[in-house]
N, C-alpha and C. Protein backbone atom coordinates (compact mmCIF):
# COMPACT_ATOMS: atom_id res chain seq x y z
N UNK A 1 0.84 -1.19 0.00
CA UNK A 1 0.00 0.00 0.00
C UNK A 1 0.88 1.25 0.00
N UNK A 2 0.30 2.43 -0.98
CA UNK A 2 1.11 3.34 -1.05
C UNK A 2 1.18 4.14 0.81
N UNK A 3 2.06 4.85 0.79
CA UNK A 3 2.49 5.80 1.90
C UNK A 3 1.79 6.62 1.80
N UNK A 4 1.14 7.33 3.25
CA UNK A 4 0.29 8.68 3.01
C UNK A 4 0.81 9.57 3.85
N UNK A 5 1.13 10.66 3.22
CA UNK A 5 1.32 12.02 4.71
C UNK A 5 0.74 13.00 5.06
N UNK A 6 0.58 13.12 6.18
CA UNK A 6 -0.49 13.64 6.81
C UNK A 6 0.01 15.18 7.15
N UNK A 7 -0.43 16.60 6.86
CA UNK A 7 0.11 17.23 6.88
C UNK A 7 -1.18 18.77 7.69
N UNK A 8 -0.76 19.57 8.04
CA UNK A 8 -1.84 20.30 8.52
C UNK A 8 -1.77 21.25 7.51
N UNK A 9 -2.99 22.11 7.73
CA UNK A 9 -3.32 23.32 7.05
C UNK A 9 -2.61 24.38 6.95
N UNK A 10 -2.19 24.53 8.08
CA UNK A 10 -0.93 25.54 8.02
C UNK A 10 0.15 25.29 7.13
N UNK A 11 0.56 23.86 7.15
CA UNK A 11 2.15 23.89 6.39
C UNK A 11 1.43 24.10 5.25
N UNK A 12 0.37 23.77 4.78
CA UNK A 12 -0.56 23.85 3.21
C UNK A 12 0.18 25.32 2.48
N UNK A 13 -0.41 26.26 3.48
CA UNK A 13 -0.60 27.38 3.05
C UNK A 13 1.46 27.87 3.27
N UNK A 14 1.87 27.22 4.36
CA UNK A 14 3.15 28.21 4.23
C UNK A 14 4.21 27.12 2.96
N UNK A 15 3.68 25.89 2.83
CA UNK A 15 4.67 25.30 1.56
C UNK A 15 4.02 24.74 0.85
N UNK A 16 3.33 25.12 -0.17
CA UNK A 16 2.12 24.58 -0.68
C UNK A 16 2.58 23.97 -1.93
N UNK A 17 3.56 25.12 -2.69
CA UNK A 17 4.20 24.45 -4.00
C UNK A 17 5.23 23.18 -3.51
N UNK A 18 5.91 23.17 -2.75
CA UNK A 18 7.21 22.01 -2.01
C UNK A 18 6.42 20.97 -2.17
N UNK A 19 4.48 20.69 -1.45
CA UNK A 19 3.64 19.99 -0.93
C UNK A 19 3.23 19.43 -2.53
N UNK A 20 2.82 20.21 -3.47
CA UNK A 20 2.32 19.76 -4.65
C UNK A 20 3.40 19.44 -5.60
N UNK A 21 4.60 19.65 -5.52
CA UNK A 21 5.71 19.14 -6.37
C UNK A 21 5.72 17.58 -6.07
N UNK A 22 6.15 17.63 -4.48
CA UNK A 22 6.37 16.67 -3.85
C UNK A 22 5.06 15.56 -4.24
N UNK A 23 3.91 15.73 -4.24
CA UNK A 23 2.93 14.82 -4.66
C UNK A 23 3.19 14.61 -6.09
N UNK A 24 3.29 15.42 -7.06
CA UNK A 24 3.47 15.09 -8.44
C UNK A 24 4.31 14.37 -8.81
N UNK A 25 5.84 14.49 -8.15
CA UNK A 25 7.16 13.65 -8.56
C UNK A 25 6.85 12.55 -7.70
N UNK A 26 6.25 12.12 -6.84
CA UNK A 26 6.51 10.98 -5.61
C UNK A 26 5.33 10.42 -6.05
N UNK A 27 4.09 10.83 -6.43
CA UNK A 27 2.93 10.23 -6.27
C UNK A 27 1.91 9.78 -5.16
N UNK A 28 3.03 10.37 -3.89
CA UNK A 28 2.60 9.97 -2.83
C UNK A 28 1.57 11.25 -2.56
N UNK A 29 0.23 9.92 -1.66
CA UNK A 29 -0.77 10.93 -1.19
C UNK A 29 -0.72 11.43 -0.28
N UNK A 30 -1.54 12.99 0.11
CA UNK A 30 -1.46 13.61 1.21
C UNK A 30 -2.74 13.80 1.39
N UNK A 31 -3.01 13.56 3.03
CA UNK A 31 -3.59 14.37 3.45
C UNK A 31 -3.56 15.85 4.44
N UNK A 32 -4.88 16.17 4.27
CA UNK A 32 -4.86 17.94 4.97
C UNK A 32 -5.41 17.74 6.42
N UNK A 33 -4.97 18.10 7.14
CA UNK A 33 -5.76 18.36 8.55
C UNK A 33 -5.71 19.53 9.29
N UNK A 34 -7.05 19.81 9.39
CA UNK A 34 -7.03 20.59 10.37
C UNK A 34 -8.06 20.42 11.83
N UNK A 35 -7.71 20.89 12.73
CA UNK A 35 -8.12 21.11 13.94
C UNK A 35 -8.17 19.22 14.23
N UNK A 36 -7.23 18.20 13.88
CA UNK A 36 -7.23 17.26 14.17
C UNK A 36 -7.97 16.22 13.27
N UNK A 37 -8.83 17.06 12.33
CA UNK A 37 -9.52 16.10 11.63
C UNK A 37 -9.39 16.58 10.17
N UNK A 38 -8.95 15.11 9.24
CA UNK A 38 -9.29 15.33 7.81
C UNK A 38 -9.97 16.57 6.85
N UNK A 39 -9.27 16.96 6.14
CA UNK A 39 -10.31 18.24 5.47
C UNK A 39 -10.40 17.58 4.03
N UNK A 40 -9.37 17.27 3.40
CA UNK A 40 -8.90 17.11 1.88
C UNK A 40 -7.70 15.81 1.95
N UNK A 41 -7.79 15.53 0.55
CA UNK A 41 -6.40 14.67 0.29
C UNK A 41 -5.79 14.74 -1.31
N UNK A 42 -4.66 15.44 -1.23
CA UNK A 42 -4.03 15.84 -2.48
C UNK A 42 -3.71 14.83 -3.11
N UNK A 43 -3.93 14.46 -4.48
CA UNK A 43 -3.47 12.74 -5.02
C UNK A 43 -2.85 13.54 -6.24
N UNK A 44 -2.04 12.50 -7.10
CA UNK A 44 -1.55 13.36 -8.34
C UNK A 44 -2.40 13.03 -9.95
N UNK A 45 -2.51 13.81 -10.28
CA UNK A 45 -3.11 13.37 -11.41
C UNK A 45 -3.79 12.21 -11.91
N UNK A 46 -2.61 11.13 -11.94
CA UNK A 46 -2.58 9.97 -12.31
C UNK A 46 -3.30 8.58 -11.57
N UNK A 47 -3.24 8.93 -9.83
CA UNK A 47 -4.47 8.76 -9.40
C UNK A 47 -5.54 9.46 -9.39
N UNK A 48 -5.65 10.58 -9.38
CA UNK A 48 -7.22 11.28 -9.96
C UNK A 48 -7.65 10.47 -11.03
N UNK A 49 -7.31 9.98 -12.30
CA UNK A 49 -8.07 9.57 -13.64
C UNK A 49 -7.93 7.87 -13.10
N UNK A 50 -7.30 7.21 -12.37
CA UNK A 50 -7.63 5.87 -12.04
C UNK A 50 -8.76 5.71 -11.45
N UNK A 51 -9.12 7.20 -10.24
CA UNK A 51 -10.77 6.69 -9.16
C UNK A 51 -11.47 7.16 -9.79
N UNK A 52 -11.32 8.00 -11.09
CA UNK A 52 -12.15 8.55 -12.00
C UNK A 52 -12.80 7.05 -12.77
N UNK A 53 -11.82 6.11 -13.72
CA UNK A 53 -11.97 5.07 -13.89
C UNK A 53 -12.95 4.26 -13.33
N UNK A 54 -12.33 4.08 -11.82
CA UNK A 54 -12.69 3.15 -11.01
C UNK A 54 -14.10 3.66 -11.12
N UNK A 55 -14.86 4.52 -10.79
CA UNK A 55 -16.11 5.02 -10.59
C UNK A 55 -17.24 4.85 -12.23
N UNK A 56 -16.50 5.09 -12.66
CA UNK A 56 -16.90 4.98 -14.21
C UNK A 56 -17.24 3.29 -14.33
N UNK A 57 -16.17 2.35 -14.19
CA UNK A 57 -16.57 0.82 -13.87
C UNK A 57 -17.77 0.37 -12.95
N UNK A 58 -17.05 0.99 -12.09
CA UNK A 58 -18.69 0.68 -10.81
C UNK A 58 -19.96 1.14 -11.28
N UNK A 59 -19.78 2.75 -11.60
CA UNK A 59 -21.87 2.65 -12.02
C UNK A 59 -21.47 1.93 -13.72
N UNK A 60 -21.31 1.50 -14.26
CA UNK A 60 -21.56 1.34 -15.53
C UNK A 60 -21.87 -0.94 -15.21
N UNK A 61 -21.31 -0.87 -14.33
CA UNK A 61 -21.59 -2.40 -13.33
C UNK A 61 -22.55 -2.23 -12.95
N UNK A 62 -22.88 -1.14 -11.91
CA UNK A 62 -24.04 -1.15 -11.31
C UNK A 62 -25.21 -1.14 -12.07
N UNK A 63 -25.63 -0.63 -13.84
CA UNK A 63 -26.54 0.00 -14.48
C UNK A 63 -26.15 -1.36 -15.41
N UNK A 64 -25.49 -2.18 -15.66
CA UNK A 64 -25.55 -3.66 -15.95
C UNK A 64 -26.62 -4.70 -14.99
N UNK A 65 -25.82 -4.75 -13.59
CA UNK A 65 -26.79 -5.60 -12.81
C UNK A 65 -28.33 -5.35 -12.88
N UNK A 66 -28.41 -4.06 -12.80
CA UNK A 66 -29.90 -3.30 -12.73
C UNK A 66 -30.40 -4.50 -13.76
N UNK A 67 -29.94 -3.61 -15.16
CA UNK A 67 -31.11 -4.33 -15.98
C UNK A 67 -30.94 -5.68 -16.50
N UNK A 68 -29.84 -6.23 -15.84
CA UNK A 68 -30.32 -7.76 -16.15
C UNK A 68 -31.43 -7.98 -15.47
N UNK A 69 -31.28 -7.88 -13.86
CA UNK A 69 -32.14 -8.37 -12.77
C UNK A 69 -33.56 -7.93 -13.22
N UNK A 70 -33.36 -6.35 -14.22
CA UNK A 70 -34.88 -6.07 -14.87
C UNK A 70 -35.46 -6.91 -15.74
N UNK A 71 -34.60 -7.34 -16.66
CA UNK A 71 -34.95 -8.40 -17.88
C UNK A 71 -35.72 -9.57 -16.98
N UNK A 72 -34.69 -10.13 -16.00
CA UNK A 72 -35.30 -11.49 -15.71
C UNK A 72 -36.70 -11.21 -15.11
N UNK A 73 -36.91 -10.35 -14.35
CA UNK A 73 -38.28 -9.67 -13.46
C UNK A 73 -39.17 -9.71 -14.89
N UNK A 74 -38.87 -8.61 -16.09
CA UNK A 74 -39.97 -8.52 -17.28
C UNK A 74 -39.99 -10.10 -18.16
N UNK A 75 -38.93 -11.08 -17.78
CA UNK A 75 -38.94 -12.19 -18.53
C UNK A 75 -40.58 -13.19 -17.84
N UNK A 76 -40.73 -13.33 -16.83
CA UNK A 76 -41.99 -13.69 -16.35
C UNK A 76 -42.88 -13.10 -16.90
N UNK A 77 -43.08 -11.89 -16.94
CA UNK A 77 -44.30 -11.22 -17.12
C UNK A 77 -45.31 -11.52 -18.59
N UNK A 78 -46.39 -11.65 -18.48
CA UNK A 78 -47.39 -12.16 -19.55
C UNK A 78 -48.22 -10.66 -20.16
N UNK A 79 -47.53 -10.18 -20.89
CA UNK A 79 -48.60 -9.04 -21.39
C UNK A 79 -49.20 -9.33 -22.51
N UNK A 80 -50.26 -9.10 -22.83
CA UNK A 80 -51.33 -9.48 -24.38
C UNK A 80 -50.54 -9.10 -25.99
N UNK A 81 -50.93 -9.73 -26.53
CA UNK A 81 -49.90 -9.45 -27.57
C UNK A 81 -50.67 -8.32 -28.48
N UNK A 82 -51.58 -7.59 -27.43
CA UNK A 82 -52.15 -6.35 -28.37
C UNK A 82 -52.34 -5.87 -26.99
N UNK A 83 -51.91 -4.40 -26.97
CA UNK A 83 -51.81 -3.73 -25.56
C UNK A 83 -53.20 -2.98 -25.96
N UNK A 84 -53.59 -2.47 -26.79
CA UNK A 84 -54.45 -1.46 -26.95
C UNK A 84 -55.80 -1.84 -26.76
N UNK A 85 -55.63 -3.00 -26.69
CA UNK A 85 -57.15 -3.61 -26.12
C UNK A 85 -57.60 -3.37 -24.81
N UNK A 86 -56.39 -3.78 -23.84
CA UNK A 86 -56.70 -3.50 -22.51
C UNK A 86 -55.52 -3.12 -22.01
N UNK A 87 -55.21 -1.88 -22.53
CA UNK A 87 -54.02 -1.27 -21.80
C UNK A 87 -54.40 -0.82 -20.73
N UNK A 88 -55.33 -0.16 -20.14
CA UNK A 88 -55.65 0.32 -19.29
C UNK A 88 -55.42 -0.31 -17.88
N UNK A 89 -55.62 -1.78 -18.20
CA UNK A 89 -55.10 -2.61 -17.22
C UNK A 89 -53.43 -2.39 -16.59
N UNK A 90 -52.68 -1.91 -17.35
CA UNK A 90 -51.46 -2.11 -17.26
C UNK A 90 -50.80 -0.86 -16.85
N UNK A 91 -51.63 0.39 -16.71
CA UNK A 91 -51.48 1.47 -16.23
C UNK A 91 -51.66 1.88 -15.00
């Protein structure tokens, strides 16, 4: 697992370029804290477009499962092979 450093708000603001070089050439992630707790976490690029990825896989998975599980649900179903007769039923 990559290394993470944990850094406060203050050093943010007094070495901010050192902080974002340092993430770009290292790749290593940072996080921001302040008052003891998490605010942000600086990643470099290159992980930005991987959880970009990653997220893009998951709903495009998730909107797969959907409509299979829909198909098989509408695969039971018996509708008339003329709706206009008694559509009304189906509304």
């Amino acid at each position: 697992m990559t290394k993470v450093d944990i850094i406060t708000s203050r050093e943010i603001l007094r070495n901010y370029k050192a902080v974002f070089d340092k993430v770009k050439n290292t790749k290593q992630r940072t996080i921001v804290v302040s008052h003891k707790e998490p605010q942000v976490a600086i990643v470099s690029l290159d992980d930005l477009e991987q959880l970009q990825q990653l997220q893009y896989k998951n709903s495009t998975k998730s909107l797969l499962d959907f409509t299979t599980k829909a198909r098989a649900a509408l695969k039971e179903e018996k509708l008339p092979k003329d709706l206009a007769i008694s559509h009304d039923n189906y509304l």
